[in-house]
C-alpha atoms as a PDB file:
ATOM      1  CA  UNK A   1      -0.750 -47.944  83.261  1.00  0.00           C
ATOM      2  CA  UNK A   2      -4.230 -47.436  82.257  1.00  0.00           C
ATOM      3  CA  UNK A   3      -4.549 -43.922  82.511  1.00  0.00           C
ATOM      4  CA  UNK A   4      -0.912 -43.709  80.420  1.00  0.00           C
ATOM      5  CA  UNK A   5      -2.020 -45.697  77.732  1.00  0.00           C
ATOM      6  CA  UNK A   6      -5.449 -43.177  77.147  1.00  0.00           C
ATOM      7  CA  UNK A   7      -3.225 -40.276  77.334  1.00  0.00           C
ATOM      8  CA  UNK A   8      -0.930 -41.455  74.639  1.00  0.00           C
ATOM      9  CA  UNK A   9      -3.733 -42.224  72.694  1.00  0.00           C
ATOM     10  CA  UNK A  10      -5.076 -38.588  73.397  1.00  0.00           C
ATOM     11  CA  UNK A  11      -1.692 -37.386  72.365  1.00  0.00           C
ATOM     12  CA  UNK A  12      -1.734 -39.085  69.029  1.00  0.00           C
ATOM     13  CA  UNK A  13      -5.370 -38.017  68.315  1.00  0.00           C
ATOM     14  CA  UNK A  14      -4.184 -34.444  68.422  1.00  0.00           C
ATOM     15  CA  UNK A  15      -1.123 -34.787  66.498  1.00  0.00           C
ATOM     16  CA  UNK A  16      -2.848 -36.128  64.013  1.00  0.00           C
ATOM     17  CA  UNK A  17      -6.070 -33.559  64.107  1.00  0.00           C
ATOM     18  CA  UNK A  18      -3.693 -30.472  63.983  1.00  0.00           C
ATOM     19  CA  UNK A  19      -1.346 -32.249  61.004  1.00  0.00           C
ATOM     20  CA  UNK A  20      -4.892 -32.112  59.227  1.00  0.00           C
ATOM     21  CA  UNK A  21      -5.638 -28.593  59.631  1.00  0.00           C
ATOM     22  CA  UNK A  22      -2.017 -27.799  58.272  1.00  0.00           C
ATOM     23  CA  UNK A  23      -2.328 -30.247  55.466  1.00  0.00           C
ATOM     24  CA  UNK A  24      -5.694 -28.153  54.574  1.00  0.00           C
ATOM     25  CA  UNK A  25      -3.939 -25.018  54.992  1.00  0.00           C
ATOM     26  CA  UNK A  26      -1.395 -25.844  52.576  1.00  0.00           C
ATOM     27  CA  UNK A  27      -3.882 -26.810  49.961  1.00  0.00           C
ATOM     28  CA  UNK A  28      -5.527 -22.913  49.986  1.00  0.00           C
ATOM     29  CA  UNK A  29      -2.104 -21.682  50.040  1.00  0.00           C
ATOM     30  CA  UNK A  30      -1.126 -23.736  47.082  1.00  0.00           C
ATOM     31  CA  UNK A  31      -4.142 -22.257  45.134  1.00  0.00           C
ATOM     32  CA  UNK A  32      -3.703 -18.486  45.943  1.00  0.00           C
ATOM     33  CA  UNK A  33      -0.228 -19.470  44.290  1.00  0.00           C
ATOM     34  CA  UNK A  34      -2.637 -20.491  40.923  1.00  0.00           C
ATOM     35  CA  UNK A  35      -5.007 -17.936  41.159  1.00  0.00           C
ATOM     36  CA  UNK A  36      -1.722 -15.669  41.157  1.00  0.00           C
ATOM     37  CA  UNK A  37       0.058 -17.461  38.764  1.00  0.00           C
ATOM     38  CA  UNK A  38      -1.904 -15.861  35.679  1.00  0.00           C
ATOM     39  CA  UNK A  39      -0.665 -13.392  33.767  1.00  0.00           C
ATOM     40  CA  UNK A  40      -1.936 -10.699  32.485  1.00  0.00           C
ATOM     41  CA  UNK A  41      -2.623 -10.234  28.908  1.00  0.00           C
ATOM     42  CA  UNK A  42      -2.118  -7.019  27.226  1.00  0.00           C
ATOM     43  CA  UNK A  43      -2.086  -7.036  23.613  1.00  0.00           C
ATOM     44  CA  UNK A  44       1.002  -6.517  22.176  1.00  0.00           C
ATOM     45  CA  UNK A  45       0.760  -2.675  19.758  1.00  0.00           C
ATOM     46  CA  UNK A  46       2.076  -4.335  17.067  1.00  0.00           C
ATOM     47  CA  UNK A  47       1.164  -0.978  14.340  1.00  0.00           C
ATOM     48  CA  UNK A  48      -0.301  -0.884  10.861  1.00  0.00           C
ATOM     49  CA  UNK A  49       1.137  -0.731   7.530  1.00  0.00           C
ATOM     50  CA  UNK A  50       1.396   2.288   5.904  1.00  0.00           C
ATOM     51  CA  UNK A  51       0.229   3.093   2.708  1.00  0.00           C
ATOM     52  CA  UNK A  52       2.090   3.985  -0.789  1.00  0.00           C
ATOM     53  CA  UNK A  53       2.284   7.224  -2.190  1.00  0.00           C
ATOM     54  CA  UNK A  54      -0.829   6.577  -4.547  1.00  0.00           C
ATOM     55  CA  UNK A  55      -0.484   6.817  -8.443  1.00  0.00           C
ATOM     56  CA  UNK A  56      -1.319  10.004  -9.534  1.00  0.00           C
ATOM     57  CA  UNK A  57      -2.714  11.533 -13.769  1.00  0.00           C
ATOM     58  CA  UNK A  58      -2.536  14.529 -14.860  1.00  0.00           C
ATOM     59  CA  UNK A  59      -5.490  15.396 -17.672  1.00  0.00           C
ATOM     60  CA  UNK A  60      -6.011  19.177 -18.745  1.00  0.00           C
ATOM     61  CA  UNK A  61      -9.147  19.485 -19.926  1.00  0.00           C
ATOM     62  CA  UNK A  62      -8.528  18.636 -24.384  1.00  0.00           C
ATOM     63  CA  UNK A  63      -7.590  21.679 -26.520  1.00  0.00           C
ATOM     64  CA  UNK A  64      -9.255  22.025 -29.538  1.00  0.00           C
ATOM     65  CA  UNK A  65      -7.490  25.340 -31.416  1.00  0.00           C
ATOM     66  CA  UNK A  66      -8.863  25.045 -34.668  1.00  0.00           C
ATOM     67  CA  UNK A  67      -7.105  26.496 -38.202  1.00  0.00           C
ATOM     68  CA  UNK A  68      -6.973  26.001 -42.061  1.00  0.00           C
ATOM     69  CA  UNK A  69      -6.260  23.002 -43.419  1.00  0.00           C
ATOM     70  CA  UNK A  70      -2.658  22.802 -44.987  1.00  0.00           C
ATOM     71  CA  UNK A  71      -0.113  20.969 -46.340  1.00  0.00           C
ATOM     72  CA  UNK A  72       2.074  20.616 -43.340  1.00  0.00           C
ATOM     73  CA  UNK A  73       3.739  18.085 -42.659  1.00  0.00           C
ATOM     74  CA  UNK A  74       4.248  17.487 -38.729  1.00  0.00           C
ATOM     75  CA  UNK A  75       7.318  14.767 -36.944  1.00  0.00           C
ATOM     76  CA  UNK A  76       6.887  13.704 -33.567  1.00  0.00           C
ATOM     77  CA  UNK A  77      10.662  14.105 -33.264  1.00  0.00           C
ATOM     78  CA  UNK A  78      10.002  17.867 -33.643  1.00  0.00           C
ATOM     79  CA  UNK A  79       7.387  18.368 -31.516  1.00  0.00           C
ATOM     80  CA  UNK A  80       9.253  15.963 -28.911  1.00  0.00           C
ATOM     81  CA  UNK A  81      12.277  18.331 -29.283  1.00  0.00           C
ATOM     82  CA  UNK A  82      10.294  21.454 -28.875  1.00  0.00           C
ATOM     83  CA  UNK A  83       8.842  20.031 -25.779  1.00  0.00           C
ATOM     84  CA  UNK A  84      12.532  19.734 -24.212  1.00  0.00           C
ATOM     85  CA  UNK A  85      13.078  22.822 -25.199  1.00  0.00           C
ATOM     86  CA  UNK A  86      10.122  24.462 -22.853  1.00  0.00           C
ATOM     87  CA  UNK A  87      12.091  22.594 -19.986  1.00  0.00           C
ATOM     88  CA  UNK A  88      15.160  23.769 -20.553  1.00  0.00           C
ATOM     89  CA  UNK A  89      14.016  27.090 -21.129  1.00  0.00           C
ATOM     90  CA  UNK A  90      12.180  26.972 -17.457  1.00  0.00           C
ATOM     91  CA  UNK A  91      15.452  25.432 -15.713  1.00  0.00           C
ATOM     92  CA  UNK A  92      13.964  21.498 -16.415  1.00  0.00           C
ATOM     93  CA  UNK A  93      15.929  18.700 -17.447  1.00  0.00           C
ATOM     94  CA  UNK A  94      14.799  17.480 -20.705  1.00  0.00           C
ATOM     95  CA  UNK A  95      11.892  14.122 -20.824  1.00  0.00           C
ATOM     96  CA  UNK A  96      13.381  10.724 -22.749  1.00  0.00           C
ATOM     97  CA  UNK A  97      11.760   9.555 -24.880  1.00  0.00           C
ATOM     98  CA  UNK A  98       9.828   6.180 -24.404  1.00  0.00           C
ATOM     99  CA  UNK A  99       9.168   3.927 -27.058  1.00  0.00           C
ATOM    100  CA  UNK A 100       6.263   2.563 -24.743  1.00  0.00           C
ATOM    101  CA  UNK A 101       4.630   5.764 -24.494  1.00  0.00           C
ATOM    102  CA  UNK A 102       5.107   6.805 -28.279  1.00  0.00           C
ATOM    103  CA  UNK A 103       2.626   3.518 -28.512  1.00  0.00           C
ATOM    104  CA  UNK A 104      -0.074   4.803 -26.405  1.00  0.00           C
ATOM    105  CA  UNK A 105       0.256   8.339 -27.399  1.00  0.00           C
ATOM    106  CA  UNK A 106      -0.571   7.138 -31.857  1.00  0.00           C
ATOM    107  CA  UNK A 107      -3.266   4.176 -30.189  1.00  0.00           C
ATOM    108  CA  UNK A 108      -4.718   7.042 -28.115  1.00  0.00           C
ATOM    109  CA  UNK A 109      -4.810   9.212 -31.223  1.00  0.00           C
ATOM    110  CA  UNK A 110      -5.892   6.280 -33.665  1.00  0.00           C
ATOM    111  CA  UNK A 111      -8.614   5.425 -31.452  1.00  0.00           C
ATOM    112  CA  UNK A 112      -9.938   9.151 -31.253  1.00  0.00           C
ATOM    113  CA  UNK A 113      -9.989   9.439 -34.927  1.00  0.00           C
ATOM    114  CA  UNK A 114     -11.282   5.980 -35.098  1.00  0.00           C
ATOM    115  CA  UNK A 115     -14.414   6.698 -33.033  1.00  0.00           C
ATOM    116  CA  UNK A 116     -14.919  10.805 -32.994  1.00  0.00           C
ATOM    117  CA  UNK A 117     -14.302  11.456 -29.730  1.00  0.00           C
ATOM    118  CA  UNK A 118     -12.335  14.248 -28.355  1.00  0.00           C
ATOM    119  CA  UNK A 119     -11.688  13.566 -24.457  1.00  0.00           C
ATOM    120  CA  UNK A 120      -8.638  11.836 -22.468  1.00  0.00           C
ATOM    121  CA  UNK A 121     -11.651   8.990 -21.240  1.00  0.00           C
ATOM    122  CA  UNK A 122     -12.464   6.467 -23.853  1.00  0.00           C
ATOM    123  CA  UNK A 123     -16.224   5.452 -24.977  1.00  0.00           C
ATOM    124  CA  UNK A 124     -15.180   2.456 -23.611  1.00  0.00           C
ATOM    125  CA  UNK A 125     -13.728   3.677 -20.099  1.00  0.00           C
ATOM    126  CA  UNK A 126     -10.134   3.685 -20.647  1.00  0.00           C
ATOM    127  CA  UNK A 127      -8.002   6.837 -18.923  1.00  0.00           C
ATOM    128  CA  UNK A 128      -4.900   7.837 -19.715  1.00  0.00           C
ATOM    129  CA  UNK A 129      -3.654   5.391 -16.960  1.00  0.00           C
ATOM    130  CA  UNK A 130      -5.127   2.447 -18.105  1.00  0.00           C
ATOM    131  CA  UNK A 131      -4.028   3.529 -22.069  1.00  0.00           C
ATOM    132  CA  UNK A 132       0.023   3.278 -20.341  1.00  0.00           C
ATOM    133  CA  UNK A 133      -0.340   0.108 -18.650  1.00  0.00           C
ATOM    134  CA  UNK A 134      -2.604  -0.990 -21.496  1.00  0.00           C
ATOM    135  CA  UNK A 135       0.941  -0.876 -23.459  1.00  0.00           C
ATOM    136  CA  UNK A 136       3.064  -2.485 -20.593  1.00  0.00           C
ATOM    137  CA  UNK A 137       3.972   1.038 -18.988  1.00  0.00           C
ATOM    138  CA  UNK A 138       3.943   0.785 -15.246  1.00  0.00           C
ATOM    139  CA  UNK A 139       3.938   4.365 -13.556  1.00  0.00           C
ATOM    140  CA  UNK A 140       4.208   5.908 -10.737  1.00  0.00           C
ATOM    141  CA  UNK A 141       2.820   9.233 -12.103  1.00  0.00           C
ATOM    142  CA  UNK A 142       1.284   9.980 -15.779  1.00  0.00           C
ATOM    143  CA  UNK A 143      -0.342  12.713 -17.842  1.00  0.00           C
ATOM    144  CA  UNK A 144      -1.445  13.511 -21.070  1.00  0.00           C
ATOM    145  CA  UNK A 145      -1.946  16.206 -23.563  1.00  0.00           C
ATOM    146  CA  UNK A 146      -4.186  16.445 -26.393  1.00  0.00           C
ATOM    147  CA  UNK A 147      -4.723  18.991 -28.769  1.00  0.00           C
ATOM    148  CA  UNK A 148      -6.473  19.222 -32.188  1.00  0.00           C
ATOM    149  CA  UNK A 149      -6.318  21.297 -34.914  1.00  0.00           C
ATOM    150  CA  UNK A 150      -3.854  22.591 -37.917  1.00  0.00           C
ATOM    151  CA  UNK A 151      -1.128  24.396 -37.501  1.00  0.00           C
ATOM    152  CA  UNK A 152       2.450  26.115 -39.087  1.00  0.00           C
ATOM    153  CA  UNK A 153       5.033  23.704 -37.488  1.00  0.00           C
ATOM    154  CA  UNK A 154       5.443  21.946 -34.505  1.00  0.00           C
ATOM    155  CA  UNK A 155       6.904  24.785 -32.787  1.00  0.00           C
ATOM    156  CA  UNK A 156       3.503  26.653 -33.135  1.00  0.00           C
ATOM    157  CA  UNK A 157       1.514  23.325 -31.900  1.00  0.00           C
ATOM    158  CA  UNK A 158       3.853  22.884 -28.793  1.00  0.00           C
ATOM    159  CA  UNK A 159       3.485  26.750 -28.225  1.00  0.00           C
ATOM    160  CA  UNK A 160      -0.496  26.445 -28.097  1.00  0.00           C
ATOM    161  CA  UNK A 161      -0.093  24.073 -25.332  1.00  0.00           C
ATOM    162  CA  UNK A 162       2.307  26.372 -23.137  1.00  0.00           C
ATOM    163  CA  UNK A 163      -0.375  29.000 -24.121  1.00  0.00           C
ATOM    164  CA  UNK A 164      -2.616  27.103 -21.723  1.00  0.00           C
ATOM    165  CA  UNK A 165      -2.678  27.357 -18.919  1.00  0.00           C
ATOM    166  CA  UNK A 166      -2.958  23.281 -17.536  1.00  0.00           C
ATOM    167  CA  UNK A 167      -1.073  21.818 -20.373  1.00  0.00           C
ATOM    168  CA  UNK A 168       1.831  24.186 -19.589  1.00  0.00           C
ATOM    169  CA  UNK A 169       1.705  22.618 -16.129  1.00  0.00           C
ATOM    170  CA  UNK A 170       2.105  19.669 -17.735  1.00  0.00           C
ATOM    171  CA  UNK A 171       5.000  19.778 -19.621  1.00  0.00           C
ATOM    172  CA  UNK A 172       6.677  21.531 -17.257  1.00  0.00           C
ATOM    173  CA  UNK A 173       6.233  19.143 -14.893  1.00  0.00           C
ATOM    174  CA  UNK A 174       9.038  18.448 -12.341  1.00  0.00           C
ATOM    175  CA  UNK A 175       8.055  14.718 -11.718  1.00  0.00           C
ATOM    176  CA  UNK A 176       7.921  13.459 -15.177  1.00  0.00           C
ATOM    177  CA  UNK A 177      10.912  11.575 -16.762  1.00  0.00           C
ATOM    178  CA  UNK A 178       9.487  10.043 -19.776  1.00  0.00           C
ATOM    179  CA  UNK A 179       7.420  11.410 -22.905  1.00  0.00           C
ATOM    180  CA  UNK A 180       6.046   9.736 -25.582  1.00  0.00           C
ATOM    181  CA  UNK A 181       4.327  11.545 -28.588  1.00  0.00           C
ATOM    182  CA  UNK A 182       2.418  11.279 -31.534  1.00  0.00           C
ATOM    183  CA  UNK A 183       0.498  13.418 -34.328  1.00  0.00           C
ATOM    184  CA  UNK A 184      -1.722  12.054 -36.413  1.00  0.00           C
ATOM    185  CA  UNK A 185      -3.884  13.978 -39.541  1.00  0.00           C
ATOM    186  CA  UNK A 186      -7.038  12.492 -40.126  1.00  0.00           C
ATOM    187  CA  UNK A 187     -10.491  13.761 -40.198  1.00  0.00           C
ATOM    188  CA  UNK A 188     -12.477  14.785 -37.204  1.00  0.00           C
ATOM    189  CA  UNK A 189     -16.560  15.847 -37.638  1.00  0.00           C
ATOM    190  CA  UNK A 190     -15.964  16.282 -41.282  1.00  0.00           C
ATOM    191  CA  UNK A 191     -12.768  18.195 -41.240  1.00  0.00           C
ATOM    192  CA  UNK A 192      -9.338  17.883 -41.635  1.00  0.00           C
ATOM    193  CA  UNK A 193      -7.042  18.209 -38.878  1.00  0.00           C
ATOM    194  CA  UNK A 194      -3.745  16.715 -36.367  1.00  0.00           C
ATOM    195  CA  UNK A 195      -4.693  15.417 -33.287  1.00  0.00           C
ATOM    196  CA  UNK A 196      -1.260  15.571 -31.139  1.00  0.00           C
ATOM    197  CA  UNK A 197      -1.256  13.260 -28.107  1.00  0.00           C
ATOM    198  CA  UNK A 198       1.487  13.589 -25.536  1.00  0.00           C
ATOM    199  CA  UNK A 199       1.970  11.066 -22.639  1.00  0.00           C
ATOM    200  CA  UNK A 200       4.182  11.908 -19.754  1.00  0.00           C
ATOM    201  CA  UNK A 201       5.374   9.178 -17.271  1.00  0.00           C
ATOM    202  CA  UNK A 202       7.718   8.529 -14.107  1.00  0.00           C
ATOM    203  CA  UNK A 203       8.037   5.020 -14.175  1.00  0.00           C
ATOM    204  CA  UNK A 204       7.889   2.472 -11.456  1.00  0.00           C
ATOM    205  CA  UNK A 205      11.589   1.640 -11.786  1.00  0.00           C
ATOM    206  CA  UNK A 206      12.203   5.036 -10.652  1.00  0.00           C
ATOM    207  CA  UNK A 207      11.665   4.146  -7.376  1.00  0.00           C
ATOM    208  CA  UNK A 208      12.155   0.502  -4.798  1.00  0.00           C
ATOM    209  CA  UNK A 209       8.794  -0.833  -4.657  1.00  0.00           C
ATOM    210  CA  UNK A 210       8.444  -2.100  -1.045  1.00  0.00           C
ATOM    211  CA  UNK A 211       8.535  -6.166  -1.020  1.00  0.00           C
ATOM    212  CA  UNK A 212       4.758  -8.151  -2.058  1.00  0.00           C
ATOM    213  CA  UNK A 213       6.504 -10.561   0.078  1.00  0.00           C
ATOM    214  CA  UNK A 214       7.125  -9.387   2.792  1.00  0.00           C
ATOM    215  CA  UNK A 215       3.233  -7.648   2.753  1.00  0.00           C
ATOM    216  CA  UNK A 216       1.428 -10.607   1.889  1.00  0.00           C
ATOM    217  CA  UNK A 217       3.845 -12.146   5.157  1.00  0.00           C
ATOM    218  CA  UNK A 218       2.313  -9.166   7.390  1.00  0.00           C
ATOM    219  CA  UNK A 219      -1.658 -10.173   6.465  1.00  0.00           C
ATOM    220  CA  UNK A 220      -0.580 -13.698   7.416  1.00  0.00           C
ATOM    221  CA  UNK A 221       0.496 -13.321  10.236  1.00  0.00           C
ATOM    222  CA  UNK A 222      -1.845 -10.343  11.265  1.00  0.00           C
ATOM    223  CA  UNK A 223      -4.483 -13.505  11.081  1.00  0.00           C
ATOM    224  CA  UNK A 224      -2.946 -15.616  12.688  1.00  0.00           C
ATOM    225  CA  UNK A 225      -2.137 -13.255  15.687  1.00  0.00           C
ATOM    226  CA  UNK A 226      -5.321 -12.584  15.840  1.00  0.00           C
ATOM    227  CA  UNK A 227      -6.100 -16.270  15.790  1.00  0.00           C
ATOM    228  CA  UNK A 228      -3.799 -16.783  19.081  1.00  0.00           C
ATOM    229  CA  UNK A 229      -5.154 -13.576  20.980  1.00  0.00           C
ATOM    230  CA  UNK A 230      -9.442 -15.292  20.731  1.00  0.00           C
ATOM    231  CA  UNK A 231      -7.625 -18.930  21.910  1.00  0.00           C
ATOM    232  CA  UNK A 232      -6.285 -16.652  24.842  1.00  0.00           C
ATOM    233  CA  UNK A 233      -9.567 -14.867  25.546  1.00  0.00           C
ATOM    234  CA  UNK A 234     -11.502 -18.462  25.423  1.00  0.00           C
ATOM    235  CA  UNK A 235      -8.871 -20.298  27.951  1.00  0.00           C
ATOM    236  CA  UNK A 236      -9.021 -17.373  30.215  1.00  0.00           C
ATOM    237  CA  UNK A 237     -13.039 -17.837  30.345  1.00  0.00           C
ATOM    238  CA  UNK A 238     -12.521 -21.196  30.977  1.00  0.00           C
ATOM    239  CA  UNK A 239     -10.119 -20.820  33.542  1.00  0.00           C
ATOM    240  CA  UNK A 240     -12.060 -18.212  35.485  1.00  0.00           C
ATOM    241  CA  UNK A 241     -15.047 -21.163  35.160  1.00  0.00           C
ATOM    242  CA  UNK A 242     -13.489 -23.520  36.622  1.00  0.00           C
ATOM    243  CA  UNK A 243     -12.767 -24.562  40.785  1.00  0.00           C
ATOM    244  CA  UNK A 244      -9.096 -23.697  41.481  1.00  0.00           C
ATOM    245  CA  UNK A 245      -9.658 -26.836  43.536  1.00  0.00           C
ATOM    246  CA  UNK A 246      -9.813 -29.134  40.319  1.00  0.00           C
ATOM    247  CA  UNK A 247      -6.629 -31.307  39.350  1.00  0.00           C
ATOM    248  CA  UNK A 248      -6.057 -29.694  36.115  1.00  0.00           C
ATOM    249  CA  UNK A 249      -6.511 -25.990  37.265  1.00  0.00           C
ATOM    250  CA  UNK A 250      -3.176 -25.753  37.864  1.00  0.00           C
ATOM    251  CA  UNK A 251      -2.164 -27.319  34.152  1.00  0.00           C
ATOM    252  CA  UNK A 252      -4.685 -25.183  32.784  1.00  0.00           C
ATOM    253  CA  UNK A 253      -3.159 -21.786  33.829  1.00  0.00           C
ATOM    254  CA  UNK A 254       0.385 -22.910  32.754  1.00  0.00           C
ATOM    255  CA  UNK A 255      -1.035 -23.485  28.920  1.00  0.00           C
ATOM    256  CA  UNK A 256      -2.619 -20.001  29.642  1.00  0.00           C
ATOM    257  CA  UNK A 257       0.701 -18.489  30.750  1.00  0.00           C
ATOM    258  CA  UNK A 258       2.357 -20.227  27.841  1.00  0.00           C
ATOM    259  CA  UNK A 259       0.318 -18.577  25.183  1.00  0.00           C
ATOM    260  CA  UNK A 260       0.157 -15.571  26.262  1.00  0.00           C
ATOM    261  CA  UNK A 261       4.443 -15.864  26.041  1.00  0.00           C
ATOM    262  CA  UNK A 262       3.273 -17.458  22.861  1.00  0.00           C
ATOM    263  CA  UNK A 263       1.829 -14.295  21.917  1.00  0.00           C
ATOM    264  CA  UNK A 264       4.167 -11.665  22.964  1.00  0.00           C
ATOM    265  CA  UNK A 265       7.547 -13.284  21.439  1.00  0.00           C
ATOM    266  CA  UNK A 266       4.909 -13.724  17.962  1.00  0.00           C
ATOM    267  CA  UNK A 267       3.886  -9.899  18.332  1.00  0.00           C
ATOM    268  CA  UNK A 268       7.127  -8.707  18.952  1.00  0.00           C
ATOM    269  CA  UNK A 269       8.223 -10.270  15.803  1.00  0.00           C
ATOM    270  CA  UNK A 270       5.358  -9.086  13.550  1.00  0.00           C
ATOM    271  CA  UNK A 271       5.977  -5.869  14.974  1.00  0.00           C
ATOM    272  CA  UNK A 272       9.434  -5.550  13.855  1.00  0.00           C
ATOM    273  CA  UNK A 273       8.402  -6.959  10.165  1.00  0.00           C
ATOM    274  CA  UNK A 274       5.714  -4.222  10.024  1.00  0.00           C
ATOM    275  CA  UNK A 275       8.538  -1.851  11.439  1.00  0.00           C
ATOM    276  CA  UNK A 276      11.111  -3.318   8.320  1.00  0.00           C
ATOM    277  CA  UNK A 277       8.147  -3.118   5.414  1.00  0.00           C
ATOM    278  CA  UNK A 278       6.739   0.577   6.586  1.00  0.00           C
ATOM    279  CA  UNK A 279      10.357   1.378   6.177  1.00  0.00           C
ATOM    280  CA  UNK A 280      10.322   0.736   2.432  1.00  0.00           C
ATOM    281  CA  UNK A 281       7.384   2.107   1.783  1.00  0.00           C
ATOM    282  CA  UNK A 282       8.708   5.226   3.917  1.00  0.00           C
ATOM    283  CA  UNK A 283      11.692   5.793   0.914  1.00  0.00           C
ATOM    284  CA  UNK A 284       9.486   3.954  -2.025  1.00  0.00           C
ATOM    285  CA  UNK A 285       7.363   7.537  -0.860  1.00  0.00           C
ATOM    286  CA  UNK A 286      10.117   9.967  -0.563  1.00  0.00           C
ATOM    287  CA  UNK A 287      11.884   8.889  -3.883  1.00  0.00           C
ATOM    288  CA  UNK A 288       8.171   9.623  -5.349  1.00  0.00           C
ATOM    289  CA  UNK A 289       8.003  12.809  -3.710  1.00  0.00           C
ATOM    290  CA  UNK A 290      11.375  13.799  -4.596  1.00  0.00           C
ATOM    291  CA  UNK A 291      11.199  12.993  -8.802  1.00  0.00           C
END
């Protein structure tokens, strides 16, 4: 009786030394399952945004012809209609004229009478672009012709300009819609002469500007993508720092896991806004290319 009473105690010792191995056993199995558990981050390519067709001014160098003063008497109206008439004449449609360029054109010319300069830049810094949106004209491209001098009619001053070479280019220029013009007689270093300004424009109504909105949206959230992908570097140091033995190991790789989803499924979004905004921008740029 003795003998059986030792063995069953034997028995249970046993039993109960081998459940302990297994119970240990499970616990290394149950943290290979962590340790495998993490996924892998890969930034998600999300792209770039593409840039604009840029705004573009076209400036031949001032023409200064010279001539007797006369009595001539020159209209803007004329020298607007023998501009059109260069177009046509070279297969163009004809330029409309803008009321908001007709401004620029006579300040343009005031101002160079006003302070004896002869150049499409300003004393004070202002280009032909600037002078346009100065007046409230928003382009997409401008240019400008000057000349200076006297001459018999306005058929004779627009005829100068096709003479030369740049200012020809000018007004035959396929991607203008809009002219404005003015001609002004004043005096210039002591003598009397016109000064004939000419501002050509395609105007940013021409063409879909690509949403501010939806741009300003794409820096946001550019940020704050890049916000979520440091967060993801730092908990992945501090899970690789910590025991995979530790109680919250196992909580600490599912946040991991989560924003890392997190970050994918925000990605993925921001990738298809970048993919919608790059799209505008893709016909706001062939509408420019095609005027």
């Amino acid at each position: 009786m003795g003998r059986l009473k030792w063995l069953i105690i034997l028995i249970l010792l046993v039993a109960a030394f081998g459940a302990g191995f297994w119970f240990k056993d499970d616990v290394i199995k149950l943290s290979e399952n962590i340790d495998t558990g993490v996924k892998e981050f890969q930034k998600t390519e999300i792209g770039s945004i593409i840039s604009e067709t840029g705004k573009e001014i076209f400036t031949p160098s001032p023409l200064n012809v010279g001539g007797e003063s006369n009595e001539v008497v020159l209209l803007k109206s004329k020298i607007i209609a023998e501009t059109n008439a260069q177009r046509i004449a070279n297969g163009l449609p004809a330029l409309v004229e803008n009321n908001i360029l007709d401004d620029a054109a006579t300040a343009k010319a005031n101002d160079m009478f006003k302070n004896q300069y002869f150049e499409h830049i300003s004393p004070t810094g202002v280009d032909p672009g600037k002078l346009v949106q100065n007046q409230g004209y928003e382009y997409i491209v401008t240019g400008e012709n000057l000349i200076l001098g006297n001459f018999k009619d306005e058929a004779d001053l627009v005829q100068d300009w096709m003479n030369s070479e740049g200012h020809r280019a000018n007004i035959l220029n396929t991607r203008y819609a809009e002219i404005g013009v003015s001609v002004v007689k004043g005096t210039y270093n002591g003598e009397t002469v016109w000064i004939s300004v000419q501002e050509f424009g395609l105007p940013m109504s021409a063409c879909t500007k690509p949403s501010e909105s939806l741009k300003t949206q794409i820096e946001v959230q550019q940020t704050e993508l890049g916000q979520l992908s440091f967060s993801i570097d730092e908990k992945k140091k501090e899970i690789d720092n910590t025991n995979k033995n530790s109680s919250y190991y196992s909580q600490m790789i599912n946040d991991y896991n989560s924003m890392v989803a997190n970050y994918n499924s925000f990605g993925e979004q921001l990738k298809n806004i970048i993919l919608q905004y790059n799209n505008q921008v893709n016909d706001f740029n062939q509408c420019v290319n095609a005027k």
